[in-house]
N, C-alpha and C. Protein backbone atom coordinates (compact mmCIF):
# COMPACT_ATOMS: atom_id res chain seq x y z
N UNK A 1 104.82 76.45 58.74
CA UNK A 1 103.54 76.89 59.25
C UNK A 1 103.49 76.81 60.77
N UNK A 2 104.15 75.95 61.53
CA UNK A 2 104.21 75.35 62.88
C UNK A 2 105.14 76.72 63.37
N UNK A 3 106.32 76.91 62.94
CA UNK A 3 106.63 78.40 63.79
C UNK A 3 106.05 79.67 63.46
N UNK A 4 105.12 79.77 62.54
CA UNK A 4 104.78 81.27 62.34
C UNK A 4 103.60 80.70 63.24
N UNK A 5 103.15 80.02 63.40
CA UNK A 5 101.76 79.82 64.19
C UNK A 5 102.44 80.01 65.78
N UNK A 6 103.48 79.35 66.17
CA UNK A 6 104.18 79.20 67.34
C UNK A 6 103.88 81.18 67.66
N UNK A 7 105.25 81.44 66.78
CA UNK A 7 105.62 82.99 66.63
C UNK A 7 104.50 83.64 67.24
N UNK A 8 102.84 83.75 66.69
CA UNK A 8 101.97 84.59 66.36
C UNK A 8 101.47 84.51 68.13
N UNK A 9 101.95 83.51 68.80
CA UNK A 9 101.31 82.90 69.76
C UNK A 9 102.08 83.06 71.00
N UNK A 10 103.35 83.35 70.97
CA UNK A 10 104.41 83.31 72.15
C UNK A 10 104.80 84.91 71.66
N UNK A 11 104.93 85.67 70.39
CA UNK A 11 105.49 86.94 70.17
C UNK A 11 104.68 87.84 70.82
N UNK A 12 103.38 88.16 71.22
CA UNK A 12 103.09 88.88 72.20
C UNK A 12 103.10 88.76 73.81
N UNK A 13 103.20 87.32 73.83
CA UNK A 13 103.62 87.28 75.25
C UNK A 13 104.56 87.87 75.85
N UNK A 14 105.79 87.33 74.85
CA UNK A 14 107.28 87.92 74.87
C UNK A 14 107.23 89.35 75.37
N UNK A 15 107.11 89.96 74.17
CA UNK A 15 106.66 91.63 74.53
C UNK A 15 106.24 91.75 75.28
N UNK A 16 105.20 91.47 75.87
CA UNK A 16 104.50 91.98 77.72
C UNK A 16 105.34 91.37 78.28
N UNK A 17 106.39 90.70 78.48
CA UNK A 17 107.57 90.37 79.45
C UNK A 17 107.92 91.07 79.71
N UNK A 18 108.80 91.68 78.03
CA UNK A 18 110.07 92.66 77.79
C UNK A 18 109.36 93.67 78.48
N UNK A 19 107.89 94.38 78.88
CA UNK A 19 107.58 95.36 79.02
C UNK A 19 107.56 95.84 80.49
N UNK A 20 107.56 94.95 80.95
CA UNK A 20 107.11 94.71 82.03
C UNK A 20 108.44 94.65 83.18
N UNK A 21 109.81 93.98 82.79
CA UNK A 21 110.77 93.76 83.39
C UNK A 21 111.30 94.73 83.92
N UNK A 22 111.63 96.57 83.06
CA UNK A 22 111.68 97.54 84.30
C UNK A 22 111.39 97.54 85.41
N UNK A 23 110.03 97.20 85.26
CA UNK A 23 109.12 97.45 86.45
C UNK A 23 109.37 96.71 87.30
N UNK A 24 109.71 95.51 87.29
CA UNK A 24 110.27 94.68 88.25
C UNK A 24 111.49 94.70 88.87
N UNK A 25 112.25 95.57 88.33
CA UNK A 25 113.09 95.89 88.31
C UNK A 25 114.04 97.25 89.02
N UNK A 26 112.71 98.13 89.56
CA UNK A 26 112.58 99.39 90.11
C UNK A 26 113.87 99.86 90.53
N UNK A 27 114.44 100.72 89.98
CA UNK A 27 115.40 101.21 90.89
C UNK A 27 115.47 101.94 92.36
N UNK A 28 116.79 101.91 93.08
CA UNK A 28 116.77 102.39 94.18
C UNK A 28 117.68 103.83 94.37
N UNK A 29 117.36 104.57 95.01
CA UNK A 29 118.33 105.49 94.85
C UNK A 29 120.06 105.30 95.74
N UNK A 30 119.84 104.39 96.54
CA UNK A 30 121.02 103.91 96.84
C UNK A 30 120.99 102.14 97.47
N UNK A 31 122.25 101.48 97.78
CA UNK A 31 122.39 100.46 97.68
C UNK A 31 122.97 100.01 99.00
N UNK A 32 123.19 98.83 99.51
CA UNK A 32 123.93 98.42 100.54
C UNK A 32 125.17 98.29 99.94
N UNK A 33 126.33 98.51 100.86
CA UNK A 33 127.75 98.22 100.58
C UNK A 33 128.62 98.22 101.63
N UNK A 34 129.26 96.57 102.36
CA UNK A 34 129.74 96.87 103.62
C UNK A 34 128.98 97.49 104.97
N UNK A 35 128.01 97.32 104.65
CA UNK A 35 126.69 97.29 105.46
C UNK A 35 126.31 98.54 105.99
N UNK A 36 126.77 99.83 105.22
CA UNK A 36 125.86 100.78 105.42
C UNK A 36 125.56 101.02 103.79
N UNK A 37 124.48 102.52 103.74
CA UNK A 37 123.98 102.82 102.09
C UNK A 37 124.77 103.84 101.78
N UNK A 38 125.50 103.56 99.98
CA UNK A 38 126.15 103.92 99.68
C UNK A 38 124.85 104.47 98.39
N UNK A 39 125.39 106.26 98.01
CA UNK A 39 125.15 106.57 96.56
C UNK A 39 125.06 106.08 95.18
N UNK A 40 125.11 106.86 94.53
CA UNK A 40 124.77 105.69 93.13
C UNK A 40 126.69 105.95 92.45
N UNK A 41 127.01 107.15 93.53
CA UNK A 41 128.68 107.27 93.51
C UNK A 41 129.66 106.36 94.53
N UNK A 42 128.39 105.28 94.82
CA UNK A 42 129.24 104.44 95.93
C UNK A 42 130.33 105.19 97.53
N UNK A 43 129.66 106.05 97.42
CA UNK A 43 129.94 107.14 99.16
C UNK A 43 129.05 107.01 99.81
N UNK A 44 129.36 106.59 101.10
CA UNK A 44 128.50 106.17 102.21
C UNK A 44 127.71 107.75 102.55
N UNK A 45 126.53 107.38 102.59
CA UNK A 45 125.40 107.77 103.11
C UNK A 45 124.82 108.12 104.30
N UNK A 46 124.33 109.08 105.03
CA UNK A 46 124.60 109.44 106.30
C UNK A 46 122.88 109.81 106.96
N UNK A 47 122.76 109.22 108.26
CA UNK A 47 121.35 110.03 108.52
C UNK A 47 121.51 110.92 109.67
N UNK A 48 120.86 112.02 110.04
CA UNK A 48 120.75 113.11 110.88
C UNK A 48 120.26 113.35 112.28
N UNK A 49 120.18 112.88 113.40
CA UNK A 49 119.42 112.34 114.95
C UNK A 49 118.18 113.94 115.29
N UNK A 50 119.13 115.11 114.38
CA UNK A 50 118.19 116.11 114.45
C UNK A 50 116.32 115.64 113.57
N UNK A 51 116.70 114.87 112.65
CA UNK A 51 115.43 115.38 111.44
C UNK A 51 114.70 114.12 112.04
N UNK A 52 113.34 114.68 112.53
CA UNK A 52 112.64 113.47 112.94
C UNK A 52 112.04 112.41 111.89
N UNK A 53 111.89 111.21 112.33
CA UNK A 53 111.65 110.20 111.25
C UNK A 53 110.15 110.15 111.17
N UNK A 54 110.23 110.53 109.51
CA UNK A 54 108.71 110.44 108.96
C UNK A 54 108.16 111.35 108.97
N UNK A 55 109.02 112.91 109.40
CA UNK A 55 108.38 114.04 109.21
C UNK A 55 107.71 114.62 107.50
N UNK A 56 109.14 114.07 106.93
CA UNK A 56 108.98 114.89 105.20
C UNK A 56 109.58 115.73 105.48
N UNK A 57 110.49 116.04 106.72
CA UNK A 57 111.34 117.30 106.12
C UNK A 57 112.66 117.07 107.19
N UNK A 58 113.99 118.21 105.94
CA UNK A 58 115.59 118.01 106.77
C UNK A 58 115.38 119.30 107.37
N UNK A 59 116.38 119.40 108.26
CA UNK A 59 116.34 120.39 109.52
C UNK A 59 117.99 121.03 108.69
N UNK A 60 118.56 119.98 107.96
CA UNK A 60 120.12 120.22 107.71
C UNK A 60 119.93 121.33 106.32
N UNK A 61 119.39 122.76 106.60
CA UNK A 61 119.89 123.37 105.20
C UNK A 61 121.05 124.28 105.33
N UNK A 62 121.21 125.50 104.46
CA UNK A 62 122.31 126.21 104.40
C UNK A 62 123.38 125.49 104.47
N UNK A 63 124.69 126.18 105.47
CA UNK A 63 125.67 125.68 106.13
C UNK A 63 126.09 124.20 106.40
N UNK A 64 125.06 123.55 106.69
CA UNK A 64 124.87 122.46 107.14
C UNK A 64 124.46 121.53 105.70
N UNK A 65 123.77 122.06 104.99
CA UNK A 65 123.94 120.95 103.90
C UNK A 65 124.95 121.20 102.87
N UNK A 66 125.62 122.70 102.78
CA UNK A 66 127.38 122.52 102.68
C UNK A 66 128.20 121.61 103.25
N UNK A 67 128.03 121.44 104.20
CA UNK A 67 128.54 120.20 104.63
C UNK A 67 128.14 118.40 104.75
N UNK A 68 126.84 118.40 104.46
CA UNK A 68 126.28 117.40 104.21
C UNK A 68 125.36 117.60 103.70
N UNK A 69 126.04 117.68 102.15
CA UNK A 69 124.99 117.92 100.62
C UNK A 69 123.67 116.54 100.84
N UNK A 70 122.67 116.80 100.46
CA UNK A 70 121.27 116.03 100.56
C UNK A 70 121.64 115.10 99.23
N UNK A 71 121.35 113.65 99.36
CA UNK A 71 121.31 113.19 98.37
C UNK A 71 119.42 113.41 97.59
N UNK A 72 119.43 114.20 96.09
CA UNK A 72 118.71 114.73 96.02
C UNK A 72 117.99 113.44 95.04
N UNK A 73 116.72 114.16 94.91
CA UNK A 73 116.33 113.07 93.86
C UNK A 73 116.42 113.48 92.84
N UNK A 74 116.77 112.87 91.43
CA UNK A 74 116.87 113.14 89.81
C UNK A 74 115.79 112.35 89.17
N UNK A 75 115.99 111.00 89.54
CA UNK A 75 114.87 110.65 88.70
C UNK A 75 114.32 109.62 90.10
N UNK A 76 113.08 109.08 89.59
CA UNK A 76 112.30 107.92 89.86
C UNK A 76 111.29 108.16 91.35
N UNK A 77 110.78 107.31 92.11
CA UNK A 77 109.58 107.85 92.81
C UNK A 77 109.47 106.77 93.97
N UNK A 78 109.09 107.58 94.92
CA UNK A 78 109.00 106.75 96.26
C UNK A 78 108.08 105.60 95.95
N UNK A 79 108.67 104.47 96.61
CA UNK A 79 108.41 103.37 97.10
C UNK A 79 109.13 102.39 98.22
N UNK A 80 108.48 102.02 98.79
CA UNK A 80 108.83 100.63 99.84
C UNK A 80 108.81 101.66 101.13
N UNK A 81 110.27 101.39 101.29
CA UNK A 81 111.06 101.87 102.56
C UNK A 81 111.96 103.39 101.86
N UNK A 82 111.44 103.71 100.33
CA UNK A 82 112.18 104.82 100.08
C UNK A 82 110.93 106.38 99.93
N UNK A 83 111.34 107.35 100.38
CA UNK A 83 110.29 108.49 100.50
C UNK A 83 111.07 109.83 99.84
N UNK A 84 110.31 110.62 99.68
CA UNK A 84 110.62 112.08 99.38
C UNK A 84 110.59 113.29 100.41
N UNK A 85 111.61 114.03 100.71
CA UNK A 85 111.01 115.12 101.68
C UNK A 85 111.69 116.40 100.99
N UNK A 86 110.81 117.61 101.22
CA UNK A 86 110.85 118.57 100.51
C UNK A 86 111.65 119.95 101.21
N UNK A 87 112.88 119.84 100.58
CA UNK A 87 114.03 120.74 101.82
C UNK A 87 113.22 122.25 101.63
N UNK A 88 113.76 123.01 102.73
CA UNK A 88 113.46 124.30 102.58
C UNK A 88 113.90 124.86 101.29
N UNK A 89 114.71 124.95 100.42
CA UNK A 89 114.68 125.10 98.79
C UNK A 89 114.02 125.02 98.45
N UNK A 90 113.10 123.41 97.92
CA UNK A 90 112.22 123.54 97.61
C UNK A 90 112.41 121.82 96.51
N UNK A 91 113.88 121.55 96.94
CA UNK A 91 114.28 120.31 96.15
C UNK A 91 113.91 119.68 97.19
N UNK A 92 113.67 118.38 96.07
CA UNK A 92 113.63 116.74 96.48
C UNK A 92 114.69 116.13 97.44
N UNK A 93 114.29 115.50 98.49
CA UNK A 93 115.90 114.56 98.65
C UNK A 93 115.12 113.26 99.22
N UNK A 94 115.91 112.30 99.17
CA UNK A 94 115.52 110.73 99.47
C UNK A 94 115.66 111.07 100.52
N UNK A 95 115.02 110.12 101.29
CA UNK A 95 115.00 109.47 102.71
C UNK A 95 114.59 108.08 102.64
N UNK A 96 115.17 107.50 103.82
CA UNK A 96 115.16 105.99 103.68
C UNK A 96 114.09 105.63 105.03
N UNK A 97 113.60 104.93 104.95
CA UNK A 97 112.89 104.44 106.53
C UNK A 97 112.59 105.89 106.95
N UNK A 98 112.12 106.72 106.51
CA UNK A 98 111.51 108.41 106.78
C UNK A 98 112.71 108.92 107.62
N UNK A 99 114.03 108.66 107.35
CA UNK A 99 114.96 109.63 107.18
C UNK A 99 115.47 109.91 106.64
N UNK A 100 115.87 111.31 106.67
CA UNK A 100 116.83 111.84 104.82
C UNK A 100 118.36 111.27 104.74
N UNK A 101 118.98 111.21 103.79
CA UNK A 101 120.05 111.07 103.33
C UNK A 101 121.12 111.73 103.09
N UNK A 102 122.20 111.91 103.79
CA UNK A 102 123.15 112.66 102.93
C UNK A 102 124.39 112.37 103.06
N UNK A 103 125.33 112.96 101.94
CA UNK A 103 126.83 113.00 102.29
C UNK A 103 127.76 113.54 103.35
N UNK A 104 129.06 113.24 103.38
CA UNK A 104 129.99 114.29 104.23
C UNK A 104 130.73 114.51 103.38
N UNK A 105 131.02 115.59 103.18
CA UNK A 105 131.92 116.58 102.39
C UNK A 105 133.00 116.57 102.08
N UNK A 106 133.88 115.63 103.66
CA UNK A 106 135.02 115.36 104.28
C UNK A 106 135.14 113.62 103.67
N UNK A 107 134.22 113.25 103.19
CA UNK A 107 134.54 111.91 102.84
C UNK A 107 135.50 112.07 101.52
N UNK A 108 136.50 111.18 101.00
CA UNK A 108 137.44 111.78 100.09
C UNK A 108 137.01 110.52 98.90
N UNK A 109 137.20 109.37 99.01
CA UNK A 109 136.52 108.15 98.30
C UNK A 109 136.15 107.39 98.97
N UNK A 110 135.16 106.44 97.76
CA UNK A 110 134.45 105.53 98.11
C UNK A 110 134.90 104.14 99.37
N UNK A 111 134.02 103.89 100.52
CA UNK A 111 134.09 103.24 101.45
C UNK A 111 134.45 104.25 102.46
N UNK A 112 134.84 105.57 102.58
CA UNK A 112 135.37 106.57 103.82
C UNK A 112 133.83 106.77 104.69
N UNK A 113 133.92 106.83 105.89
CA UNK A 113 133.12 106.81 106.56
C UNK A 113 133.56 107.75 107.95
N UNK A 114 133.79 108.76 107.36
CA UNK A 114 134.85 109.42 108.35
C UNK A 114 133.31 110.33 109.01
N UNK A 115 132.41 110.82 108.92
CA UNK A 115 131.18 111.47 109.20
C UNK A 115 130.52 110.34 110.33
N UNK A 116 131.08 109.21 110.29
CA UNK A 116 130.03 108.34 111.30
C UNK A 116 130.44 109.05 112.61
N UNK A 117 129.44 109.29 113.65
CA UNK A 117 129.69 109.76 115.11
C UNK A 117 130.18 111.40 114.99
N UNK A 118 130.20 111.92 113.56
CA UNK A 118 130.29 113.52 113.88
C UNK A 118 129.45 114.11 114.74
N UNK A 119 129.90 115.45 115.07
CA UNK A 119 128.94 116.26 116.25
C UNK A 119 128.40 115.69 117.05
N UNK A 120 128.98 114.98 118.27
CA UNK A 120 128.09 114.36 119.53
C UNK A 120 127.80 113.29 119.01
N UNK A 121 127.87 112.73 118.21
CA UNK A 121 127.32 111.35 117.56
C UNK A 121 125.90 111.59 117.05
N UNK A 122 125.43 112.63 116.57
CA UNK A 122 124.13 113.02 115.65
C UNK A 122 124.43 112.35 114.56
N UNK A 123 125.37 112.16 114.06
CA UNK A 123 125.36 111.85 112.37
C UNK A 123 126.00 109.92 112.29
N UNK A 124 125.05 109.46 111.78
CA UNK A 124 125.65 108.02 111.76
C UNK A 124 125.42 107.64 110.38
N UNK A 125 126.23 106.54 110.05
CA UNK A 125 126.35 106.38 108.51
C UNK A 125 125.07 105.47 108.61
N UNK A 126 124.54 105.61 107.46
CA UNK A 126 122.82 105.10 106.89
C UNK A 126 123.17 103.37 106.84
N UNK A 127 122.47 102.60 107.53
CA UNK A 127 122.27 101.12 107.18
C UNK A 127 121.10 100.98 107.02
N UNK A 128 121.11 99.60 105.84
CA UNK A 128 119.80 99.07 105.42
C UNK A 128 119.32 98.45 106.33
């Protein structure tokens, strides 16, 4: 009688834990690694000196995001220090601290950071 009474009494608590722990849990769309932000493919991450910070929008389309594809969004939703800006397409891409995100093309695997200081030093790899 003492654990079904226990049970009846801690089993919904439980559940609003379990329910709740996503949420605490929020994902990010990318991560620190070696102290700049790496993808959820672990490739360093790049920001742009053209796209002003906190506009909501990349300056890098066409050509230019052939070469530094936008890390786009798939799932989940701004928060903190993470935002949305809406490329001339018409897709999503993260931005971090209200700048966008993206790859270099030229990076071959994970940890290459060969895009830091491209073009005049416009392009520097993304730190948290």
């Amino acid at each position: 009688m003492t654990r079904r009474a226990s049970f009846s009494i801690l089993g919904p608590m439980l559940l609003a834990a379990c329910a709740l722990a996503p949420q605490a849990q929020a994902q990010t769309p990318a991560t620190a690694l070696n102290g700049v932000l790496v993808g959820p493919n672990q490739m360093t991450l790049y920001v742009f000196d053209k796209d002003a910070t906190g506009s909501g929008k990349s300056v890098c389309n066409g050509g230019c995001a052939t070469n530094w594809p936008p890390l786009m969004v798939a799932t989940g939703a701004a928060a903190g220090d993470w935002s949305v800006v809406t490329r001339d397409d018409g897709g999503k891409q993260w931005a971090y601290k209200g700048r966008p995100l993206y790859y270099w093309s030229k990076d071959a695997k994970p940890g290459d950071k060969t895009g830091d200081g491209f073009l005049n030093n416009a392009w520097h790899a993304a730190k948290p």
